[in-house]
PDB file of N, CA and C in Angstrom:
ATOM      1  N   UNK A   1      25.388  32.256  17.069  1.00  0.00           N
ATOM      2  CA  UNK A   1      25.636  33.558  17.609  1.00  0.00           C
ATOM      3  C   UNK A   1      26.980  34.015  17.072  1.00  0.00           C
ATOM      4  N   UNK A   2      27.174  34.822  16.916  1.00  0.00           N
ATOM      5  CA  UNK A   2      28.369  36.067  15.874  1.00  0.00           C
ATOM      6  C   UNK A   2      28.744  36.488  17.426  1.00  0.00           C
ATOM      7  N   UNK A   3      30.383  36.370  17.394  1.00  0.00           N
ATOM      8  CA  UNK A   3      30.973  36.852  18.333  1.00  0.00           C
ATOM      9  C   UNK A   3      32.496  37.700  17.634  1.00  0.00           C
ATOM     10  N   UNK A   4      32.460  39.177  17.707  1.00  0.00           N
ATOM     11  CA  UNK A   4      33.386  39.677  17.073  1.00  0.00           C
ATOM     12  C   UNK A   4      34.960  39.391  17.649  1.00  0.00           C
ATOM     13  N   UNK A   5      35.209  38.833  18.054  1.00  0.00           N
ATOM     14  CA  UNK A   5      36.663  38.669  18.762  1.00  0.00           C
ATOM     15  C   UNK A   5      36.807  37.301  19.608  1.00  0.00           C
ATOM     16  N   UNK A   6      37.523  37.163  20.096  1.00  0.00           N
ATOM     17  CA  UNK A   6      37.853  35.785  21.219  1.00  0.00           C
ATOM     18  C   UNK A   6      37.911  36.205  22.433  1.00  0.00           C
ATOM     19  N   UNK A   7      37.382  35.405  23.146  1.00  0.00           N
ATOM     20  CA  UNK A   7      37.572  35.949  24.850  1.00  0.00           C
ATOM     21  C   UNK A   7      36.637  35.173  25.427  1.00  0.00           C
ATOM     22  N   UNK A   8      36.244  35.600  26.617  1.00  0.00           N
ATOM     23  CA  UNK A   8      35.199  34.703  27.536  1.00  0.00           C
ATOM     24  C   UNK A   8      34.327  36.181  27.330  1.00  0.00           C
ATOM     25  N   UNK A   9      32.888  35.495  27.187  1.00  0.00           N
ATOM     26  CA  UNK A   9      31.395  35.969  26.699  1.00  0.00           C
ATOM     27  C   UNK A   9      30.531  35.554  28.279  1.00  0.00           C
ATOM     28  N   UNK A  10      29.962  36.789  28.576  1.00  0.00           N
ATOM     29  CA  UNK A  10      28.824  36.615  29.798  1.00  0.00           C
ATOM     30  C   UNK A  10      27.851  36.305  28.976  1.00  0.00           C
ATOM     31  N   UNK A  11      26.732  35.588  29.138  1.00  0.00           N
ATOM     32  CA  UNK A  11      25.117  35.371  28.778  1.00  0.00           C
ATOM     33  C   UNK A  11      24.783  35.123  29.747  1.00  0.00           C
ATOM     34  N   UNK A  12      23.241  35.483  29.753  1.00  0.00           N
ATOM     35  CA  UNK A  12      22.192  35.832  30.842  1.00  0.00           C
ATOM     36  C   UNK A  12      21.207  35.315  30.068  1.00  0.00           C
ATOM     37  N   UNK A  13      19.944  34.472  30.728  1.00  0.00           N
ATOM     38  CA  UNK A  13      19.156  33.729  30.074  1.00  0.00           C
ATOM     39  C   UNK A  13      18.100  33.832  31.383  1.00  0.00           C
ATOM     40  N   UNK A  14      16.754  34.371  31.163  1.00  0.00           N
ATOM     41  CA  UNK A  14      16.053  34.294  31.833  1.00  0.00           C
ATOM     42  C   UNK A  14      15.242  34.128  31.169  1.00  0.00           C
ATOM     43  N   UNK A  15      14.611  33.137  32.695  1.00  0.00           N
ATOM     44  CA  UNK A  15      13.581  31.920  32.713  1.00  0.00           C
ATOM     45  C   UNK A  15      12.836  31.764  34.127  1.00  0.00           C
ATOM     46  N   UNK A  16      11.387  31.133  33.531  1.00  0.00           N
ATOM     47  CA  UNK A  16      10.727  31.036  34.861  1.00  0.00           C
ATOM     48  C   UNK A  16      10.911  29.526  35.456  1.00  0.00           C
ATOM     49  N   UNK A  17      11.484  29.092  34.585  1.00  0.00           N
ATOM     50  CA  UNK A  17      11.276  27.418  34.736  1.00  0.00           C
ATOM     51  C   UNK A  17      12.677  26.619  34.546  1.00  0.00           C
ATOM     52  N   UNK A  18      13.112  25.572  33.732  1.00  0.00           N
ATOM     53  CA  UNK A  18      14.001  24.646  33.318  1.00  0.00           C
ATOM     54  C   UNK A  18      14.683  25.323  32.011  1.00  0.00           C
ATOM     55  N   UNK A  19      16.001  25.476  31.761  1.00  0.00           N
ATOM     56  CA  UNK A  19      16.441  25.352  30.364  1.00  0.00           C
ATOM     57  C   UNK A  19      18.121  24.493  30.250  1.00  0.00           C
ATOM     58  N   UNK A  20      18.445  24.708  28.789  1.00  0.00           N
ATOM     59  CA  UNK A  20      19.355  24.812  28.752  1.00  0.00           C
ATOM     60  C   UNK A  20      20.108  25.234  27.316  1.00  0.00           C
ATOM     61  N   UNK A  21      21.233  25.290  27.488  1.00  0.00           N
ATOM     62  CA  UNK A  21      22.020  26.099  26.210  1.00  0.00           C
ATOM     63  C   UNK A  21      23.000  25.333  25.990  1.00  0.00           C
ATOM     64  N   UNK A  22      22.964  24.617  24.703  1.00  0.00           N
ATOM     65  CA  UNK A  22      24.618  24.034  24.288  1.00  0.00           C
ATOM     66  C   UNK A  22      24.898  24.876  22.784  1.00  0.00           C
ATOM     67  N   UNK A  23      26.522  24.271  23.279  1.00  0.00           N
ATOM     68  CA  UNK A  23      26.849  25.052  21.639  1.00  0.00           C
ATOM     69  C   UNK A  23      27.737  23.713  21.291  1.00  0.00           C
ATOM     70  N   UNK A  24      27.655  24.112  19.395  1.00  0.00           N
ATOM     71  CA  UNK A  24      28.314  22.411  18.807  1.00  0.00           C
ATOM     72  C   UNK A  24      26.942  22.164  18.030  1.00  0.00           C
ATOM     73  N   UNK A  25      27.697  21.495  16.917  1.00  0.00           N
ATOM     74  CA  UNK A  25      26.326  20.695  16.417  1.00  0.00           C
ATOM     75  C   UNK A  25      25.778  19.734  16.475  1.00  0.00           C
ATOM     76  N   UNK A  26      24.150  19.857  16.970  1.00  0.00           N
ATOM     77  CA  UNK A  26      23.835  18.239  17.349  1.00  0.00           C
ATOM     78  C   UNK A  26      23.760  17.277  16.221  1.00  0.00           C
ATOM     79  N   UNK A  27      24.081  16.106  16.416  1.00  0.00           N
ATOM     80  CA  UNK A  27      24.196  15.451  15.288  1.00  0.00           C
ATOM     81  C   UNK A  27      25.548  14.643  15.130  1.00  0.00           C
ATOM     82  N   UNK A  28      26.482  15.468  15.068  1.00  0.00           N
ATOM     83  CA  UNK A  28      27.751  15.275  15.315  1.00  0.00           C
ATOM     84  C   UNK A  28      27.999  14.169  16.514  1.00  0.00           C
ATOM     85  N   UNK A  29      28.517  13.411  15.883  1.00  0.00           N
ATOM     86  CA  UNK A  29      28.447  11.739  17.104  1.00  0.00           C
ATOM     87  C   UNK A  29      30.704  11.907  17.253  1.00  0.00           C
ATOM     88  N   UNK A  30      31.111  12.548  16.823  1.00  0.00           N
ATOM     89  CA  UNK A  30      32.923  12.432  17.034  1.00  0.00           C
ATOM     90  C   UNK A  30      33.087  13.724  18.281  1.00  0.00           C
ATOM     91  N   UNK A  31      31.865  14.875  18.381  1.00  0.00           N
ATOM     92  CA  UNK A  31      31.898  15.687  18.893  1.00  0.00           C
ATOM     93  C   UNK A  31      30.395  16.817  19.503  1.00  0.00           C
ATOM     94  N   UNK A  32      29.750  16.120  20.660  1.00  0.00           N
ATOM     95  CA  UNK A  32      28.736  16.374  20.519  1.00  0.00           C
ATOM     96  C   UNK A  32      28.779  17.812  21.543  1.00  0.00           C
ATOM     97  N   UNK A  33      27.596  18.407  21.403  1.00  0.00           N
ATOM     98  CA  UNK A  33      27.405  19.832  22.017  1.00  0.00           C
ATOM     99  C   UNK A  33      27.589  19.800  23.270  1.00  0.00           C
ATOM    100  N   UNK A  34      28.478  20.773  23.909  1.00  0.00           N
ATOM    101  CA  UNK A  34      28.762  21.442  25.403  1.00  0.00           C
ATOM    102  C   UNK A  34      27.838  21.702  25.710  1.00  0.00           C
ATOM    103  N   UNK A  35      27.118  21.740  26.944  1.00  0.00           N
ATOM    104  CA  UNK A  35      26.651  22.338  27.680  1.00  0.00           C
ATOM    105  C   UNK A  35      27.274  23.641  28.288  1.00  0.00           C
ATOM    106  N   UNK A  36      26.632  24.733  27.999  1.00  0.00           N
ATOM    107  CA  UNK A  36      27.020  25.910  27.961  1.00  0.00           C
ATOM    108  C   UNK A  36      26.524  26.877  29.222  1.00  0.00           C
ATOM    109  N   UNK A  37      25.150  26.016  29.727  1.00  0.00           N
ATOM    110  CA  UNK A  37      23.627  27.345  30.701  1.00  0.00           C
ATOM    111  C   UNK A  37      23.060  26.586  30.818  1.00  0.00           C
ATOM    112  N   UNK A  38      22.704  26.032  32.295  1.00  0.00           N
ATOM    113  CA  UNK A  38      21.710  25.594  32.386  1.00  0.00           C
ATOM    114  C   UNK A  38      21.244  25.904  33.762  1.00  0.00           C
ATOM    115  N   UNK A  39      19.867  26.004  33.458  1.00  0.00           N
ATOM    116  CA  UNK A  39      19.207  25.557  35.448  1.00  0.00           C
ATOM    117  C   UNK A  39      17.927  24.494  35.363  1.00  0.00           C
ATOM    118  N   UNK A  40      17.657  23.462  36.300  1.00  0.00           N
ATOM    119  CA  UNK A  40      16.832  22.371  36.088  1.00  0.00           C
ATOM    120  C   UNK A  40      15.764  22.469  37.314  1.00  0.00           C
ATOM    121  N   UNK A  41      14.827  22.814  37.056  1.00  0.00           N
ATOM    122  CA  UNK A  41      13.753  23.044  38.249  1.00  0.00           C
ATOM    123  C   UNK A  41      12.748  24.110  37.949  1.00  0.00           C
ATOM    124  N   UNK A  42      11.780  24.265  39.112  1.00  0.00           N
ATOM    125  CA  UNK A  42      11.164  25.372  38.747  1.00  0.00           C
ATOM    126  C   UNK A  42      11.471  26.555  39.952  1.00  0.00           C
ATOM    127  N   UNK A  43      10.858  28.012  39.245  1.00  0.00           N
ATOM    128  CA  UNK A  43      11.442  29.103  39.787  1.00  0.00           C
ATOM    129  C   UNK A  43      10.573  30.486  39.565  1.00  0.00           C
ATOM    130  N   UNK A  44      10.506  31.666  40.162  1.00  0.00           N
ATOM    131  CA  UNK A  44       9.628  32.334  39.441  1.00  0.00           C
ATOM    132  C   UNK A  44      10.520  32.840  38.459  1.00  0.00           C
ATOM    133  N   UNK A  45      10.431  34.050  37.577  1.00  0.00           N
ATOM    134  CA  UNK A  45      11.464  34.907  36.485  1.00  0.00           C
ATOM    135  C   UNK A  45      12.507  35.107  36.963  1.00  0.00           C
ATOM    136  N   UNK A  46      13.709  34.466  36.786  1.00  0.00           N
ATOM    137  CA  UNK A  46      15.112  34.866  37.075  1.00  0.00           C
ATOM    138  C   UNK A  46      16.158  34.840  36.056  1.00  0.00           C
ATOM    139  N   UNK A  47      17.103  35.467  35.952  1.00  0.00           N
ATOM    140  CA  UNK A  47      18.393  34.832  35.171  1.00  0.00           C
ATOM    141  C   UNK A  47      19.196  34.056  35.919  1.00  0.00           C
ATOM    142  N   UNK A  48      19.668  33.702  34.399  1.00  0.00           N
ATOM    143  CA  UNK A  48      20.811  32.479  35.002  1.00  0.00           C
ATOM    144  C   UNK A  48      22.242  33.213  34.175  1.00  0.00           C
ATOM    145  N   UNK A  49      23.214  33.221  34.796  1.00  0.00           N
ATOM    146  CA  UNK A  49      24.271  34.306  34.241  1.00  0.00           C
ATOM    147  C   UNK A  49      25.405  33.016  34.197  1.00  0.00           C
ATOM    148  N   UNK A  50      25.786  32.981  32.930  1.00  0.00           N
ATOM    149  CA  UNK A  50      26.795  31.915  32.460  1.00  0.00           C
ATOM    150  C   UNK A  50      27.541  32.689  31.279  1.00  0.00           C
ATOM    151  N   UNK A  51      29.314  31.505  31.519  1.00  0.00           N
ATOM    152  CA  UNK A  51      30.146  32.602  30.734  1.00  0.00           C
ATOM    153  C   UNK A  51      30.506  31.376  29.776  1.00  0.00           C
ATOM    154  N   UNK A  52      31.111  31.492  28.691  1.00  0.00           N
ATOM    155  CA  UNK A  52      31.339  30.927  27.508  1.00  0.00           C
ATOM    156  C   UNK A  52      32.883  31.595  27.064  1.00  0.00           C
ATOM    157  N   UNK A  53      34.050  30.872  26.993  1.00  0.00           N
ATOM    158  CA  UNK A  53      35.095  30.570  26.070  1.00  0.00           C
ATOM    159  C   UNK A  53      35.224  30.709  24.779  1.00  0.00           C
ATOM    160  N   UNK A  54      35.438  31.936  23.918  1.00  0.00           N
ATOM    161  CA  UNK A  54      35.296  31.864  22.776  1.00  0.00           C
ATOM    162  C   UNK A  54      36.502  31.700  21.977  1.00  0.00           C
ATOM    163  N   UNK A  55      37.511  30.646  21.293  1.00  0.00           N
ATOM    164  CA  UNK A  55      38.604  30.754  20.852  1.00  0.00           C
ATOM    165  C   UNK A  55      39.008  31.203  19.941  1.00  0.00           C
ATOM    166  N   UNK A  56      37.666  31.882  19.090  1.00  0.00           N
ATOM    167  CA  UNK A  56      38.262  32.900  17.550  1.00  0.00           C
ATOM    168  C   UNK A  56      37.049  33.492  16.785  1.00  0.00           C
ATOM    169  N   UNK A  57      36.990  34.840  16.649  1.00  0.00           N
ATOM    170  CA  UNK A  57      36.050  35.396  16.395  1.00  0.00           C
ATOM    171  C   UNK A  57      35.273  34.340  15.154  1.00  0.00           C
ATOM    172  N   UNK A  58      33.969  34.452  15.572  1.00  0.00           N
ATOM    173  CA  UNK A  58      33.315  34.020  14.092  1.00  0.00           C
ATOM    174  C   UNK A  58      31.891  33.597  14.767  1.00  0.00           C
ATOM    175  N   UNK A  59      30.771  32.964  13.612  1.00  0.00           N
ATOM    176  CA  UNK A  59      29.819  32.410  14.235  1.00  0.00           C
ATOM    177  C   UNK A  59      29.368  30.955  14.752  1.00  0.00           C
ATOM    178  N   UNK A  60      28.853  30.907  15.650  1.00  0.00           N
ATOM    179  CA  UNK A  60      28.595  29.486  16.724  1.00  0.00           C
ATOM    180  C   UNK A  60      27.106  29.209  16.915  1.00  0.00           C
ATOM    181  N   UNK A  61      26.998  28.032  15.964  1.00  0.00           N
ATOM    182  CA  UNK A  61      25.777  27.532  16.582  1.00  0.00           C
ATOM    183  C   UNK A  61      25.752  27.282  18.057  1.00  0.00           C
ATOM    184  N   UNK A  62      24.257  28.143  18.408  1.00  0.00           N
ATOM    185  CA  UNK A  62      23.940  27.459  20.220  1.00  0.00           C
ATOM    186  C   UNK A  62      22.376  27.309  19.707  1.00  0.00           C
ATOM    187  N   UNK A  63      22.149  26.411  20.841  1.00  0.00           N
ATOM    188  CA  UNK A  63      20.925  26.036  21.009  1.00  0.00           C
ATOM    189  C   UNK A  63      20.451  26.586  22.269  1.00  0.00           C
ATOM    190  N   UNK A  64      19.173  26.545  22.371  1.00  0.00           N
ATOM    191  CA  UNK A  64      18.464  26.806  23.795  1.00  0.00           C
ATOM    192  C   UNK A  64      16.918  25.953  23.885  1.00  0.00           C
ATOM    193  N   UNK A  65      17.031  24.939  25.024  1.00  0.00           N
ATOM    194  CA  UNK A  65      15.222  24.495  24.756  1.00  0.00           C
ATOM    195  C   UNK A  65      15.061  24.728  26.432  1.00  0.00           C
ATOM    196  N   UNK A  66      13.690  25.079  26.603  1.00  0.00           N
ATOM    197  CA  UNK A  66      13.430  25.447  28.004  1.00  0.00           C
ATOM    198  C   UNK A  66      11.856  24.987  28.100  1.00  0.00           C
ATOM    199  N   UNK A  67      11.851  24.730  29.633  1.00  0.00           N
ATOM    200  CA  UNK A  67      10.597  23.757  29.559  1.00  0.00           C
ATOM    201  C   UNK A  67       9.594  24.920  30.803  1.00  0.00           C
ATOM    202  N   UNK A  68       8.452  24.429  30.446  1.00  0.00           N
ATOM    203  CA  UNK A  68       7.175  24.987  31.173  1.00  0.00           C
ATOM    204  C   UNK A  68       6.696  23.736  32.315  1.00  0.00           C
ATOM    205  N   UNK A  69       6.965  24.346  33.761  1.00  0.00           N
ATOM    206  CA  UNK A  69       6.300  23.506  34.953  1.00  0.00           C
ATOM    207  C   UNK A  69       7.135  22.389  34.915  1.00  0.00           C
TER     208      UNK A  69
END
């Protein structure tokens, strides 16, 4: 995700079910991905409103995997 500046970033992620969002690259074993968003359960359609730290404009791998039931 491309973030033009530094600051703290709202995201909103709606889901009927389980997810979650890290940023960082997986793989990386000296520094592995934050957890960024998550909710674990089930639910009907809601968001989940989470804020993120950005320390210098540029782009950031995030991930998102979200599960069904």
């Amino acid at each position: 995700m491309q973030f033009p500046t530094a600051g703290v970033y709202t995201l909103t992620f709606n889901s009927d079910d389980g997810f979650q969002t890290t940023a960082g690259l997986s793989g990386d074993v000296f520094l592995p991905p934050q957890v960024a968003g998550v909710f674990n359960g089930g639910r009907g359609a809601a968001d989940t409103i989470f804020q993120i730290a950005v320390q210098e404009a540029g782009v950031y791998p995030l991930r998102t995997v979200w599960g069904e039931g």
